[in-house]
Protein backbone atom coordinates (compact mmCIF):
# COMPACT_ATOMS: atom_id res chain seq x y z
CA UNK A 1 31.17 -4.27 1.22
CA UNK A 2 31.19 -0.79 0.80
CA UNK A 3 30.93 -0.78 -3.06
CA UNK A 4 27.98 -3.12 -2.22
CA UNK A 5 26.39 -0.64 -0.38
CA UNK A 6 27.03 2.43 -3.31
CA UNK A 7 25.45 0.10 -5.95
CA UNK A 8 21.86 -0.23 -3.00
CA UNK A 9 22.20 3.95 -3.22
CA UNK A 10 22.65 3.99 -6.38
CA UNK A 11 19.73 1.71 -7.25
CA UNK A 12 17.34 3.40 -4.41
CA UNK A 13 18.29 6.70 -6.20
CA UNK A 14 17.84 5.26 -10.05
CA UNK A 15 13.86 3.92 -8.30
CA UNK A 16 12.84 7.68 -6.78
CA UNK A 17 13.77 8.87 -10.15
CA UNK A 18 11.83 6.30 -11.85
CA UNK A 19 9.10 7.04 -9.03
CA UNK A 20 9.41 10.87 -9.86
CA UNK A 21 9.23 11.01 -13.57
CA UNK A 22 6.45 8.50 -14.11
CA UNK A 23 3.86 9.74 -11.81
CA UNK A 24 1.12 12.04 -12.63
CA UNK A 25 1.89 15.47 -10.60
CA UNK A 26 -1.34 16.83 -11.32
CA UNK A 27 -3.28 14.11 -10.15
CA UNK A 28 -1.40 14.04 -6.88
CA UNK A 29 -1.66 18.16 -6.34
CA UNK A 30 -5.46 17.62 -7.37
CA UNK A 31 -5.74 15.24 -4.12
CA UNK A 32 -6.69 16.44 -0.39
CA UNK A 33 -4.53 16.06 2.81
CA UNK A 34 -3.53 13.79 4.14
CA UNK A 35 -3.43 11.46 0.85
CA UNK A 36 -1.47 14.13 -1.00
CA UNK A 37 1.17 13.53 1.27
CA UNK A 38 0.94 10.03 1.43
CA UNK A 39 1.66 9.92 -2.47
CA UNK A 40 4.51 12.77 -2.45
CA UNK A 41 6.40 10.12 0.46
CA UNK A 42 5.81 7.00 -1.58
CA UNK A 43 7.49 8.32 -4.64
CA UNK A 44 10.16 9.34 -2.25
CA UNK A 45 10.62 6.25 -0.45
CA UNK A 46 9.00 3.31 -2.43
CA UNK A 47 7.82 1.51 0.53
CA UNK A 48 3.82 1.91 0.20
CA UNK A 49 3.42 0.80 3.88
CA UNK A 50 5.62 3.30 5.52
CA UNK A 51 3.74 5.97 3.78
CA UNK A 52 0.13 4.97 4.56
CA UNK A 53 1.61 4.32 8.37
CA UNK A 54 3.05 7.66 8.96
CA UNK A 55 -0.12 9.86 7.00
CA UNK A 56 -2.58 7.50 8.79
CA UNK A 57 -3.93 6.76 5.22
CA UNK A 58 -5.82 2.87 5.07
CA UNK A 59 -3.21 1.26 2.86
CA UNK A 60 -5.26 0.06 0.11
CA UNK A 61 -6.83 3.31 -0.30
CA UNK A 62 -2.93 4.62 -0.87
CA UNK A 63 -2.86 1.59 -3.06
CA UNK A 64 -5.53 2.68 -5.53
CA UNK A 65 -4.44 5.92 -5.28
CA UNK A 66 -1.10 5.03 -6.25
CA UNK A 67 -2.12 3.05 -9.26
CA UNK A 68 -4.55 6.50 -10.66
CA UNK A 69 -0.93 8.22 -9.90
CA UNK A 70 0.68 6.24 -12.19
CA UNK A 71 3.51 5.79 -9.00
CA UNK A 72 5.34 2.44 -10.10
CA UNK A 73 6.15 -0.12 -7.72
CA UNK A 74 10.03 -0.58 -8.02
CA UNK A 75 11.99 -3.51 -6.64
CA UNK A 76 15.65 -2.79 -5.99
């Protein structure tokens, strides 16, 4: 169990990294509050509804905002 549970961190970690290196940073610094925030927590956490719940952004405006990001969707 518990090496079951390092390969999930290590897979979560390998997707943020993904998440981090393939999005555009300038496009996401360019954007106002609260949607910059929005995209800075979905490339830290993946999960596109959590973000848009907790900035009060309307998820499929995150959604299009995420693709001009270039944020990946990555499924661990």
């Amino acid at each position: 169990m518990k090496e079951l549970v390092e390969r999930y961190r290590r897979e979560l970690e390998w997707a943020r990294e993904l998440r981090r290196k393939e999005a555009d940073w300038s496009y996401i610094e360019s954007r106002p509050e609260p949607l910059k925030t929005a995209l800075k927590l979905l490339v830290e956490t993946g999960d596109l509804w959590y973000a848009a719940a907790l900035t009060g952004v309307d998820l499929e405006e995150l959604n299009e905002e995420r693709i001009k990001a270039k944020i990946p969707i990555v499924v661990v």
